[in-house]
Each structure stands twice: as C-alpha cells, then as structure tokens.
N, C-alpha and C. Protein backbone atom coordinates (compact mmCIF):
# COMPACT_ATOMS: atom_id res chain seq x y z
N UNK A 1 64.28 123.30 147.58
CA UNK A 1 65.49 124.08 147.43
C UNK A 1 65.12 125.49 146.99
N UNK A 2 65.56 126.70 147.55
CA UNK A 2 65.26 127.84 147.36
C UNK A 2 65.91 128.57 146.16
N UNK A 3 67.11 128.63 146.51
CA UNK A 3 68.64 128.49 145.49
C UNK A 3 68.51 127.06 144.41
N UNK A 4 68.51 127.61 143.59
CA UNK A 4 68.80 126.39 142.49
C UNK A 4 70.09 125.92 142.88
N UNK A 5 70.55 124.57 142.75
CA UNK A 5 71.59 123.90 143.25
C UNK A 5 72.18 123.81 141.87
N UNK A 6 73.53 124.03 141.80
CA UNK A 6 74.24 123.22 140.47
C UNK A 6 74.97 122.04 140.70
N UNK A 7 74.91 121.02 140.07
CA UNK A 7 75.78 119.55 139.96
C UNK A 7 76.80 119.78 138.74
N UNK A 8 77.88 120.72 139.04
CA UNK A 8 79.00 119.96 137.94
C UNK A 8 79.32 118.56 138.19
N UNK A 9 79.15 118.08 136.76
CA UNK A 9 78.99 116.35 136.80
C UNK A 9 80.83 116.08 135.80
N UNK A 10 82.05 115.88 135.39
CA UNK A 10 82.76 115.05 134.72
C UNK A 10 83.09 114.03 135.17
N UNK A 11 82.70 113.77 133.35
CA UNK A 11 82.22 112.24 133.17
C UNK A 11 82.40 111.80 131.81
N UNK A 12 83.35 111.15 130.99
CA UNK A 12 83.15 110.93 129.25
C UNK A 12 82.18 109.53 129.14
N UNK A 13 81.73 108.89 130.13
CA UNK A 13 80.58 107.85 129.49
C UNK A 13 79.68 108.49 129.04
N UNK A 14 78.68 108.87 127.84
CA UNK A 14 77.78 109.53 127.72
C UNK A 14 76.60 109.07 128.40
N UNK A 15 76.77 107.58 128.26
CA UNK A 15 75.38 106.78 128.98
C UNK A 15 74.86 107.03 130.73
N UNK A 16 76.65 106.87 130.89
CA UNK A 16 76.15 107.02 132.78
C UNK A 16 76.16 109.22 132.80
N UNK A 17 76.52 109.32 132.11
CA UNK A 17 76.51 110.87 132.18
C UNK A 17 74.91 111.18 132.08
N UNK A 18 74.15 110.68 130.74
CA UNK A 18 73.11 110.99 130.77
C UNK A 18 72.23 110.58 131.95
N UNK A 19 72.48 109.42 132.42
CA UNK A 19 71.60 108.44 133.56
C UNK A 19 71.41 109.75 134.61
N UNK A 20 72.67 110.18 135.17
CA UNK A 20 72.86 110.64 136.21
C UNK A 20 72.07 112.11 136.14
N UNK A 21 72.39 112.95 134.76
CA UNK A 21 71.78 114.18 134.65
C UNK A 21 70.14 113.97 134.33
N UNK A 22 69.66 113.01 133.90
CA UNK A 22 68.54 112.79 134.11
C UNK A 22 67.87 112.82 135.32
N UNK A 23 68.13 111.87 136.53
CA UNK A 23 68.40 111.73 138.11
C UNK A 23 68.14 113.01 139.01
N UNK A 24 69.33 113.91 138.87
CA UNK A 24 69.51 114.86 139.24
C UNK A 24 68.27 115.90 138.68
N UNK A 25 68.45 115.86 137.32
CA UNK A 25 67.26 117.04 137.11
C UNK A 25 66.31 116.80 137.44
N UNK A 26 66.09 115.09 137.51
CA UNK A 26 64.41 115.44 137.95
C UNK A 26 64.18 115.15 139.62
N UNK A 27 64.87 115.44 140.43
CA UNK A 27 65.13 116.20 141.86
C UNK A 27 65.61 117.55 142.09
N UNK A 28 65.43 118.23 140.56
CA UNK A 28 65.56 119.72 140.82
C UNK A 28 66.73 120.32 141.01
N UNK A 29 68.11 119.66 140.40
CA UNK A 29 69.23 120.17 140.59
C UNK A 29 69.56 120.48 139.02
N UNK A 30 69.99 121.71 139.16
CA UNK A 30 70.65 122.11 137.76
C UNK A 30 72.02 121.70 137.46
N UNK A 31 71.91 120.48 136.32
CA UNK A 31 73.11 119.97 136.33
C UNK A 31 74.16 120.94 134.69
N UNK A 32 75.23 120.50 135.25
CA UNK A 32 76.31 121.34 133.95
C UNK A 32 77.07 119.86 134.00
N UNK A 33 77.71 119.45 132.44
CA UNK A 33 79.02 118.62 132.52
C UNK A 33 79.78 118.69 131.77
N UNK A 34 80.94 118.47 131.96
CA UNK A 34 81.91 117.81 130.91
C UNK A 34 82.70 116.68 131.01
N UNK A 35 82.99 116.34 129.44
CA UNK A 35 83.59 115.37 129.01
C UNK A 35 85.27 115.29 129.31
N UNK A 36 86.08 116.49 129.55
CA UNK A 36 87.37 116.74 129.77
C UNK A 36 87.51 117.17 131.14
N UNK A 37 88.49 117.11 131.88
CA UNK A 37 88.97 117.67 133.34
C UNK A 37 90.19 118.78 133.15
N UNK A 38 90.36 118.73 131.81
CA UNK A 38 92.21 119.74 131.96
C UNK A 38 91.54 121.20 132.05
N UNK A 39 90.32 121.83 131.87
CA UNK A 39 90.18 122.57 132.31
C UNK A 39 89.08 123.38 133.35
N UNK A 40 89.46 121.96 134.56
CA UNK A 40 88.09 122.54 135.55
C UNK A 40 88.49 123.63 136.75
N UNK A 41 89.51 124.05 136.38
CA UNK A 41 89.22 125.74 137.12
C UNK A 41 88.25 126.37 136.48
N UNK A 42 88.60 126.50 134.94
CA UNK A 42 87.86 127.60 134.06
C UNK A 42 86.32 126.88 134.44
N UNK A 43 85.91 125.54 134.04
CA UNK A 43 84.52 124.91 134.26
C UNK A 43 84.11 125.29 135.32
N UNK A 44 84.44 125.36 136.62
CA UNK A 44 84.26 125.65 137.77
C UNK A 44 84.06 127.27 137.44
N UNK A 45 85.25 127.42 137.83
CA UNK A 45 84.84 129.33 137.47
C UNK A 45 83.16 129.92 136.17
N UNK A 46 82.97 129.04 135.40
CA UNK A 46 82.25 129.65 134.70
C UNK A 46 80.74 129.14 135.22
N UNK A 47 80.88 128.24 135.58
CA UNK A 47 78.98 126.99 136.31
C UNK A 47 78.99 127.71 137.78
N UNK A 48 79.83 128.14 138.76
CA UNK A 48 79.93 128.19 140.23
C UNK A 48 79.34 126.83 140.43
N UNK A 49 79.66 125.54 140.44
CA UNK A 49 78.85 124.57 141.13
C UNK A 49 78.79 124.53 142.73
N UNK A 50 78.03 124.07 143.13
CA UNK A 50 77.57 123.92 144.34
C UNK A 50 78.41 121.80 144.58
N UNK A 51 78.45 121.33 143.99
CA UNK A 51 78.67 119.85 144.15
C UNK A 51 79.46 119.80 142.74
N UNK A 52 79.97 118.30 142.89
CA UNK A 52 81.00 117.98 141.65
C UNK A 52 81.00 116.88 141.89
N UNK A 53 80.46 115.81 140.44
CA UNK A 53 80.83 114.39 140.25
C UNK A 53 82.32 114.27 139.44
N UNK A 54 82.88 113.41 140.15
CA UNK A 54 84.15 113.65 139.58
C UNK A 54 84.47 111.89 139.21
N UNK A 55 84.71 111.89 137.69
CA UNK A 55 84.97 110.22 137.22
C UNK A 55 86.55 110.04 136.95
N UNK A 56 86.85 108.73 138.04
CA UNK A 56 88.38 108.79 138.16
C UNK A 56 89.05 108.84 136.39
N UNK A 57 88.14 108.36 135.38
CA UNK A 57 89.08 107.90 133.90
C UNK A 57 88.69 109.35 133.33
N UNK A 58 88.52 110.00 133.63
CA UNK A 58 88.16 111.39 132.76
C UNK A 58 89.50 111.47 131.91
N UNK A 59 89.43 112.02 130.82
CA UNK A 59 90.42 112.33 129.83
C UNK A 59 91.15 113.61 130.16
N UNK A 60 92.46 113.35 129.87
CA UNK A 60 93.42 114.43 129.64
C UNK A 60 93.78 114.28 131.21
N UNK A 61 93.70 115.11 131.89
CA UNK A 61 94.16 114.48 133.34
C UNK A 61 94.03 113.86 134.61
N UNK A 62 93.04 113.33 134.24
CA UNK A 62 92.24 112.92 134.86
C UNK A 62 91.59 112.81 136.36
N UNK A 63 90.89 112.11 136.54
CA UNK A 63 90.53 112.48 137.82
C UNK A 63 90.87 113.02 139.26
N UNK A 64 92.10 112.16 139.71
CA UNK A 64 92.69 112.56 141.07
C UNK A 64 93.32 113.75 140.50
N UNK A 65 94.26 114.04 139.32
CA UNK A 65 95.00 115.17 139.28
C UNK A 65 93.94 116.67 139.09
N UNK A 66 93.13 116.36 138.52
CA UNK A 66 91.46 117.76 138.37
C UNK A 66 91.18 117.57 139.90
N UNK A 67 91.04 116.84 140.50
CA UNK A 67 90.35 117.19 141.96
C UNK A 67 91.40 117.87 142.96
N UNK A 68 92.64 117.65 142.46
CA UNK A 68 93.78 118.11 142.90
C UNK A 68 93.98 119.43 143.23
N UNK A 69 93.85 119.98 142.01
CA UNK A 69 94.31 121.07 141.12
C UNK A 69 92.62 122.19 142.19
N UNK A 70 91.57 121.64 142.00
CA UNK A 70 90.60 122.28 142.11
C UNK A 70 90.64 122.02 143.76
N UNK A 71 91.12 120.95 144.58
CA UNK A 71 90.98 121.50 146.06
C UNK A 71 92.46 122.45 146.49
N UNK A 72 93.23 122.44 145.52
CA UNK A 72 94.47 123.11 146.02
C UNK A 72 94.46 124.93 145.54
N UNK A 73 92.86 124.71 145.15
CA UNK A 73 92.53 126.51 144.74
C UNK A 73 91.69 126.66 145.55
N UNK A 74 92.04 128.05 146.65
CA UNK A 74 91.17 128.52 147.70
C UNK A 74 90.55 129.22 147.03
N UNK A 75 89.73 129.52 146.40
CA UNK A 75 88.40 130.00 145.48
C UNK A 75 87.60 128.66 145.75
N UNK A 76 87.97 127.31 145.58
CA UNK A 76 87.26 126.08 145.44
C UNK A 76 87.37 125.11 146.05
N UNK A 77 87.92 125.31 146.79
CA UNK A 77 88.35 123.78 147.80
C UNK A 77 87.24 123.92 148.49
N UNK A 78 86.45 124.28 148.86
CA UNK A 78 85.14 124.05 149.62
C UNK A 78 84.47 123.40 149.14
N UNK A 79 84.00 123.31 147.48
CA UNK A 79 83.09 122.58 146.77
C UNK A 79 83.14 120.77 147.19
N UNK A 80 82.23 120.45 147.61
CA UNK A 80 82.18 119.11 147.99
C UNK A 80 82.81 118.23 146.87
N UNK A 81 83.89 117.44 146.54
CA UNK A 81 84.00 116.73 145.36
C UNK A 81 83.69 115.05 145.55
N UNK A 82 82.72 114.86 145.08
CA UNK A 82 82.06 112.79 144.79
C UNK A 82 83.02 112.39 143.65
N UNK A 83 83.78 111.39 144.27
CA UNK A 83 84.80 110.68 143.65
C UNK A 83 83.62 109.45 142.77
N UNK A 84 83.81 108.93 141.69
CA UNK A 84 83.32 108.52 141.11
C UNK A 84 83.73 107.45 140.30
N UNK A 85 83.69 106.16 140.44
CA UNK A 85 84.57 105.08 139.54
C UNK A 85 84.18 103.55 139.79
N UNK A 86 84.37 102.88 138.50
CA UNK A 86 84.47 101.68 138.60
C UNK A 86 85.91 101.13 139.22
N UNK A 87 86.62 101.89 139.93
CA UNK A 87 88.08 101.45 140.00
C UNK A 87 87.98 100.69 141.27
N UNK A 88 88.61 99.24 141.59
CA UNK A 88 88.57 98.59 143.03
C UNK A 88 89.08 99.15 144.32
N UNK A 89 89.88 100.49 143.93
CA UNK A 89 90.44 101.50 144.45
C UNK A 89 89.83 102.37 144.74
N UNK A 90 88.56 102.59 144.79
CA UNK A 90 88.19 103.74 144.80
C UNK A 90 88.92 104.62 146.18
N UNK A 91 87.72 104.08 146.96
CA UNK A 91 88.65 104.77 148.45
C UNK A 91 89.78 105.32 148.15
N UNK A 92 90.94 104.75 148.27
CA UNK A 92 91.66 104.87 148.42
C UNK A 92 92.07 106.30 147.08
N UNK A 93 91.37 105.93 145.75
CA UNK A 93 91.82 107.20 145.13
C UNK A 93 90.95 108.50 145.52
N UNK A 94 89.91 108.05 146.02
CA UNK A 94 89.47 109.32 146.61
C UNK A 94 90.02 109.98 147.21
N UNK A 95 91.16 109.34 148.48
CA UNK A 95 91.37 110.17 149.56
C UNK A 95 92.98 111.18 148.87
N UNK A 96 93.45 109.96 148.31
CA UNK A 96 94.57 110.83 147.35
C UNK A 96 94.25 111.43 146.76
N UNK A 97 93.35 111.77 145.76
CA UNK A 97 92.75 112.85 145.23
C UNK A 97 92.43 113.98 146.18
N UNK A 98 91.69 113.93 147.55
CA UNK A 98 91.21 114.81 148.52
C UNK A 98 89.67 115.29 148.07
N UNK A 99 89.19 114.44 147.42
CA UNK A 99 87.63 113.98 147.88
C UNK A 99 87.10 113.75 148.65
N UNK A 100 85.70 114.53 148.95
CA UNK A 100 85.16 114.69 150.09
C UNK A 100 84.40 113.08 150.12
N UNK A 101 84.30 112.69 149.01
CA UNK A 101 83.64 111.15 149.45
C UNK A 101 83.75 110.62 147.95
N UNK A 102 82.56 109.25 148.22
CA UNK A 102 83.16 108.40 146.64
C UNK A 102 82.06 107.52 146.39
N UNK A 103 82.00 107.10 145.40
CA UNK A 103 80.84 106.65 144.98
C UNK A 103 80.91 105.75 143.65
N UNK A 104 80.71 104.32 144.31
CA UNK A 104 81.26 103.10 143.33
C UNK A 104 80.53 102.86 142.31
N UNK A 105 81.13 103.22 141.18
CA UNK A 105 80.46 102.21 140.06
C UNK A 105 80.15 100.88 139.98
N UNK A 106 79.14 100.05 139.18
CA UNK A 106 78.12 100.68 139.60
C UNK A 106 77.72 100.96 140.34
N UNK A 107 76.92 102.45 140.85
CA UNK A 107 75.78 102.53 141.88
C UNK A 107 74.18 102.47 141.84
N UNK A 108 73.63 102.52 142.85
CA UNK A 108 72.64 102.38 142.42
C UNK A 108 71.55 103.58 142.79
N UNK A 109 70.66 103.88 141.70
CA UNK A 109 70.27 105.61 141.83
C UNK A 109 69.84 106.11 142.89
N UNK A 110 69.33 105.13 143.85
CA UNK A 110 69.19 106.19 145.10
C UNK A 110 70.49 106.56 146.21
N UNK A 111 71.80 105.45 145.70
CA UNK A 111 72.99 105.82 146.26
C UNK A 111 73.37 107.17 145.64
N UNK A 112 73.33 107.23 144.36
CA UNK A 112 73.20 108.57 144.03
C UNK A 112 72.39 109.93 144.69
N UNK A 113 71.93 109.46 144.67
CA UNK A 113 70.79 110.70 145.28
C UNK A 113 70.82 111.00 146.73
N UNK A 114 71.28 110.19 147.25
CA UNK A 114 71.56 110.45 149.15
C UNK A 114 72.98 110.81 149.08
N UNK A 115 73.99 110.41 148.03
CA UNK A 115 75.18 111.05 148.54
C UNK A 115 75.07 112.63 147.92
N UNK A 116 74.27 113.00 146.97
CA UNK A 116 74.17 114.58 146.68
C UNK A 116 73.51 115.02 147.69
N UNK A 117 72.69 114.71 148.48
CA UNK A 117 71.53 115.14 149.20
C UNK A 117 72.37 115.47 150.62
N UNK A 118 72.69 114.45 150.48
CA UNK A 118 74.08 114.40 152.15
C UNK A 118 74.87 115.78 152.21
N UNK A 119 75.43 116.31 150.81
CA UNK A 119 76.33 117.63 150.60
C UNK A 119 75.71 118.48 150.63
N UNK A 120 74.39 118.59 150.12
CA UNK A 120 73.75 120.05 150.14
C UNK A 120 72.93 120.49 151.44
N UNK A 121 73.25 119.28 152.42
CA UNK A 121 72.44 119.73 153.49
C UNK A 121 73.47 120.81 154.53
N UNK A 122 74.79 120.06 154.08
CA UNK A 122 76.07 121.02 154.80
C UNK A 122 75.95 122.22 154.59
C-alpha cells in the first residue's frame, strides 16, 4: 500500500475491538476507533477513513441509524461501510442500514481480512 489506508473501526466490545485492530495493523492499515456512533460525521470528518467497521449494538444510536446518517452525507457516502454483528439479521440490517456489505459475528480472521482487502482494491 502506497497511501496508508485508514480503518475507522465502531465497536464498544473492547475485546473484539482490540482483536480486530491488532489484525488490521499488522497488515499495515492504520486503524482509528470508537466506542460511540452519535457522532460519526465529526469521527469521520476528523480520521478521513478510507473503510468503516460498523457494529450493529454500538451505543447511543446505533448502528443502522450512524450508517444512515453517514451514507446520506455526500462528503461520505462513498466510504465503503462493513456491517458488523452477531445479529441473525445481519443481511438484512445491512441492507437497511445501506451497507456496502456485512460481516457475521463470529468471524473468522481471515474473513476479516479479505472483506477489507476486497474494498481497498475498488
């Protein structure tokens, strides 16, 4: 990668938060996260991410309504958003959300790593 890549990751598990930013960094992506979604314009606006893990239980508003909010801003609706959840729903909240894709809890780390890899090749 020429360009350092950023992974905005929200996520309040600290455990799978850490798993994942571990993962990522050591494939050379500069990861940023947070624990809250009520304010991922400003998060967005301040990281520019390149990708976004997005966890459907995030606090305060959670998931589908932050992915919402952030594809319904033409500054950001381009940013690829990975729907993210233990929910049996996923799909389906992905697409209501307007996630570019989704990614079931558990996964397993190289599912991780091919669905980031898949976005940054776009």
């Amino acid at each position: 990668m020429s360009k350092r890549t950023t992974v905005l990751i929200f996520e309040d598990d600290t455990i799978i938060l850490e798993v994942i930013t571990v993962v990522l960094t050591d494939l050379g992506f500069h990861v940023e996260v947070s624990e809250t979604s009520h304010d991922i314009i400003q998060k967005v606006e301040s990281t520019q991410p390149n990708i976004i893990l997005m966890d459907n239980w995030i606090p305060n508003i959670g998931g589908v309504e932050a992915t919402r909010l952030l594809k319904g801003d033409d500054r950001f609706k381009h940013i690829p958003v990975i729907y993210v959840s233990a929910n049996n729903d996923i799909e389906s909240l992905a697409a209501q959300a307007g996630a570019n894709d989704f990614l079931p809890k558990p996964f397993d780390l190289d599912d991780l790593e091919n669905i980031v890899k898949k976005y940054m090749n776009n």
